[in-house]
C-alpha atoms as a PDB file:
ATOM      1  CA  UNK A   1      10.588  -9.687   6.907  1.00  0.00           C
ATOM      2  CA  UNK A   2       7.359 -11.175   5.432  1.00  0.00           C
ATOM      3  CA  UNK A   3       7.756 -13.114   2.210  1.00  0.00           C
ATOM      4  CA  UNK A   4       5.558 -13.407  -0.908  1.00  0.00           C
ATOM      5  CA  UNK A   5       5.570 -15.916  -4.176  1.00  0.00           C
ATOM      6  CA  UNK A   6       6.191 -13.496  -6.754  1.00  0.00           C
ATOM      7  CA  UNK A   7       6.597 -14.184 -10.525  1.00  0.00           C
ATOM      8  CA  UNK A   8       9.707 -15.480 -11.026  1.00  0.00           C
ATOM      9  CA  UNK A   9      10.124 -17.397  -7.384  1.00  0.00           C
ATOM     10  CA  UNK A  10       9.232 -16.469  -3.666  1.00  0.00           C
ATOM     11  CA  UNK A  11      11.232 -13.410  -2.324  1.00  0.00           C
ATOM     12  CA  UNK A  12      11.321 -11.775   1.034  1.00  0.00           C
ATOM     13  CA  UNK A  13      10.669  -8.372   1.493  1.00  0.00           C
ATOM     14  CA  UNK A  14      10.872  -5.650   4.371  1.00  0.00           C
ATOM     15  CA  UNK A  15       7.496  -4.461   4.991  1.00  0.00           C
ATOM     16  CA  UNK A  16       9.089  -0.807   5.315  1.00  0.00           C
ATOM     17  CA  UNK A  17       9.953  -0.538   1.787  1.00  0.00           C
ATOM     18  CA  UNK A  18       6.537  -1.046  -0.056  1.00  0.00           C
ATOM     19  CA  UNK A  19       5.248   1.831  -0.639  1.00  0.00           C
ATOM     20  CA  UNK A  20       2.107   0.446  -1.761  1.00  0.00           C
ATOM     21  CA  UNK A  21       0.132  -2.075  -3.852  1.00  0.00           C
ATOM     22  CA  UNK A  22      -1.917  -1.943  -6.693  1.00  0.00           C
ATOM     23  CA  UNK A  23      -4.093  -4.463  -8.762  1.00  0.00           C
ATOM     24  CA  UNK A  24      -3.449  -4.732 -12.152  1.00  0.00           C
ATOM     25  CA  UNK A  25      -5.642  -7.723 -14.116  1.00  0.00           C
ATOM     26  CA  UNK A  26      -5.127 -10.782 -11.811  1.00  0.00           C
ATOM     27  CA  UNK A  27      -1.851  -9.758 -10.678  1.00  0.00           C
ATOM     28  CA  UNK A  28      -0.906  -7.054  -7.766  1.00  0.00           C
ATOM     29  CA  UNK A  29       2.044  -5.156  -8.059  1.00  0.00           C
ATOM     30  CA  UNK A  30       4.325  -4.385  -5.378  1.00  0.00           C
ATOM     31  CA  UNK A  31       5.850  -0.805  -5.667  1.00  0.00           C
ATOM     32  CA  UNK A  32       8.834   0.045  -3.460  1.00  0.00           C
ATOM     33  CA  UNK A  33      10.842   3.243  -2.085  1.00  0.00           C
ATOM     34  CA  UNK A  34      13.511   2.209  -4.072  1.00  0.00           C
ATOM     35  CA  UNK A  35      14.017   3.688  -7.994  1.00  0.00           C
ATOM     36  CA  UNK A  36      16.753   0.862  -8.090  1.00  0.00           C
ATOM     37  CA  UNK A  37      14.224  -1.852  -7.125  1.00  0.00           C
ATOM     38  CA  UNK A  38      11.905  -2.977  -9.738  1.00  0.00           C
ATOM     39  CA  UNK A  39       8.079  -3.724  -9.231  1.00  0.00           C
ATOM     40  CA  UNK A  40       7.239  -7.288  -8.437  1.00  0.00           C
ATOM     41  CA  UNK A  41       4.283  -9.028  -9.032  1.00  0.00           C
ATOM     42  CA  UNK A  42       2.185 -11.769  -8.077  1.00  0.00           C
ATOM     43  CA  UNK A  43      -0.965 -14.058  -8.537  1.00  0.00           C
ATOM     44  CA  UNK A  44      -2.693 -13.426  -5.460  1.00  0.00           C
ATOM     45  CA  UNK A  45      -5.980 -11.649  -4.399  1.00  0.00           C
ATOM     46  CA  UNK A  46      -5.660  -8.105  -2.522  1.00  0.00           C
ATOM     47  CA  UNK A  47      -7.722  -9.061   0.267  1.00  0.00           C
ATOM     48  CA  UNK A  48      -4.655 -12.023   1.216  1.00  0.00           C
ATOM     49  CA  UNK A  49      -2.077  -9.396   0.602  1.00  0.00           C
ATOM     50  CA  UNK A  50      -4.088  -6.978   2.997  1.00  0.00           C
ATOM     51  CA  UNK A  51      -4.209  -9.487   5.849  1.00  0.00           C
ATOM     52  CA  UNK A  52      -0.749 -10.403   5.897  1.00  0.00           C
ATOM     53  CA  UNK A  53       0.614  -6.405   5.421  1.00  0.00           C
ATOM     54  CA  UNK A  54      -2.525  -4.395   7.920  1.00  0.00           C
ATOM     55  CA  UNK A  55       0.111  -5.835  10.964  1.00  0.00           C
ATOM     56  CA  UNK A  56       2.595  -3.387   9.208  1.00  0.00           C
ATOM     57  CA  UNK A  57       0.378  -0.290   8.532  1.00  0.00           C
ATOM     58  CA  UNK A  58      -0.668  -0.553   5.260  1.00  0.00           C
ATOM     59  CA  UNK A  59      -4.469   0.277   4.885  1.00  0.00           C
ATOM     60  CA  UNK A  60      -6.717  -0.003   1.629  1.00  0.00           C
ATOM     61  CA  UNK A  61      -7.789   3.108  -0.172  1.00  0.00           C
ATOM     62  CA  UNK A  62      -9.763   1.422  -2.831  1.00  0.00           C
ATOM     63  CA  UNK A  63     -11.038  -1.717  -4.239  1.00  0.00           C
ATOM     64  CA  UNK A  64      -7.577  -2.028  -5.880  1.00  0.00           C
ATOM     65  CA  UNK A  65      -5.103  -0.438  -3.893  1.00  0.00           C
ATOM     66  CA  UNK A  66      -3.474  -0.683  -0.441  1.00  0.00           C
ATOM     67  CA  UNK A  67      -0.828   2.165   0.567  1.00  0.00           C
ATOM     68  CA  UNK A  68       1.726   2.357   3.246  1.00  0.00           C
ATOM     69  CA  UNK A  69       0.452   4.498   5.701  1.00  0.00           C
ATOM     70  CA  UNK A  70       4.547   5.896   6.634  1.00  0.00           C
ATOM     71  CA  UNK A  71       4.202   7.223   2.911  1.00  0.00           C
ATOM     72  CA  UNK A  72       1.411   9.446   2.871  1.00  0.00           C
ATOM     73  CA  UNK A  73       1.539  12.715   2.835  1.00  0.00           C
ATOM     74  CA  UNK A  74      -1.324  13.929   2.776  1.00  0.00           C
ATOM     75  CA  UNK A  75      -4.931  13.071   3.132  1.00  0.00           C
ATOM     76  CA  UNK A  76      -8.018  15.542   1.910  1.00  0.00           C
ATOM     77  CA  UNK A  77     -10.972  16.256  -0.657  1.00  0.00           C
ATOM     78  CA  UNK A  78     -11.149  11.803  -1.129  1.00  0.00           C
ATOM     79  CA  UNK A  79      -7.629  12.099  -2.084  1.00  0.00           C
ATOM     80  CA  UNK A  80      -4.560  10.319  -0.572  1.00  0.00           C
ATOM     81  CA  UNK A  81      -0.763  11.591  -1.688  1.00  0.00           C
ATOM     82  CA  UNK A  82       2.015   9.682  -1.225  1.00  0.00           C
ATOM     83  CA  UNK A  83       5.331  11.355  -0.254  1.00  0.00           C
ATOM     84  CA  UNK A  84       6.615  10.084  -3.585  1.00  0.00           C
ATOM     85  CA  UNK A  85       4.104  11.992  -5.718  1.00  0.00           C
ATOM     86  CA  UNK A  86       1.550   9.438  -6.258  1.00  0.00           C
ATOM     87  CA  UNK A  87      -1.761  10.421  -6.158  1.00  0.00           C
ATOM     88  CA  UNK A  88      -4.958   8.177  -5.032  1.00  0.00           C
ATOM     89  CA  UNK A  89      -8.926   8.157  -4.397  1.00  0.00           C
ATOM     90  CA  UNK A  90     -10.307   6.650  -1.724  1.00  0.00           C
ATOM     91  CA  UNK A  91     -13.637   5.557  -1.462  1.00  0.00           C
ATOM     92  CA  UNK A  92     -16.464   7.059   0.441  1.00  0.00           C
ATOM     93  CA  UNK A  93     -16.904   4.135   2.611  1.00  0.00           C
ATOM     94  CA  UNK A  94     -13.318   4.036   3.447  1.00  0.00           C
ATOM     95  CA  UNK A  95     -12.474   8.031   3.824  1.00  0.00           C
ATOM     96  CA  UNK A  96     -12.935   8.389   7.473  1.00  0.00           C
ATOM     97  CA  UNK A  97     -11.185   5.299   8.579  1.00  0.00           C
ATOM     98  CA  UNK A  98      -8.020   6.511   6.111  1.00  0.00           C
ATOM     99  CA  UNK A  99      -8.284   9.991   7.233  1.00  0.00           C
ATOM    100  CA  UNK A 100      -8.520   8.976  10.930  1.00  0.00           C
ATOM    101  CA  UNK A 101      -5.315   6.721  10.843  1.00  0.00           C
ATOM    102  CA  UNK A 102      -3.689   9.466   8.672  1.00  0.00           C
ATOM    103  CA  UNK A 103      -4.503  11.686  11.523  1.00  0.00           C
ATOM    104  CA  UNK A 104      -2.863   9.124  14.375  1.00  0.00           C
ATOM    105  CA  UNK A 105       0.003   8.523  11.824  1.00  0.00           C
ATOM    106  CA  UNK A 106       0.590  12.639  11.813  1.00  0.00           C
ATOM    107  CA  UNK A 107       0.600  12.711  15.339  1.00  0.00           C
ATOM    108  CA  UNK A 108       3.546   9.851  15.886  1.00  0.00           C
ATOM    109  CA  UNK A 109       5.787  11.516  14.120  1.00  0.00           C
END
C-alpha cells in the first residue's frame, strides 16, 4: 500500500489498481481499474508521483502521463493502449525505453 494526500484528505491506495496518471492543470489525477472507484486528485508534481510509483511498474509515456505497465496492451507506431481502451503517445525520447519494458512485461506473463 503506498499512500498519497489527495483532495479531500490522505488515502491509501494499492499500487495494482492505478491504472495510470495524468496531469491536468496543477493537479494529477489518479485513474483506477475500478468503474466504481472515482478519480482522485492531488497537488503534487508528476516527477514525485513517478518516484514513489517506478518501484511498482509504472513508467512515463509523456510529459504528463505515467501508465501502469500490467495495463498495457499494446505498444506500436508511438502509441501505447491500455487494456481498458485508453489510448496514449509517447514521446520520441521515451519510445524505446517503453517499448523495451513493454517487451519484458509481454514476456512475464
Amino acid at each position: 500500500m503506498i499512500s498519497f494526500p489527495f483532495v479531500g484528505g490522505e488515502k491509501s491506495l494499492n499500487p495494482d489498481n492505478i491504472v495510470y496518471v495524468q496531469t491536468d492543470g496543477h493537479r494529477n489525477i489518479f485513474y483506477f481499474s475500478s468503474p466504481k472507484e472515482s478519480p482522485l486528485r492531488v497537488y503534487m508534481k508528476l516527477t514525485d508521483i513517478e518516484q514513489v510509483l517506478h518501484p511498482y511498474g509504472f513508467v512515463r509515456c509523456h510529459r504528463s502521463c505515467l501508465v501502469n505497465m500490467k495495463y498495457v496492451a499494446k505498444v506500436k507506431n508511438y502509441l501505447l493502449v491500455l487494456s481498458t481502451g485508453e489510448v496514449f503517445t509517447i514521446s520520441r525520447m521515451r519510445y524505446r525505453m517503453v517499448k523495451d519494458l513493454f517487451n519484458i512485461q509481454k514476456q512475464k506473463k
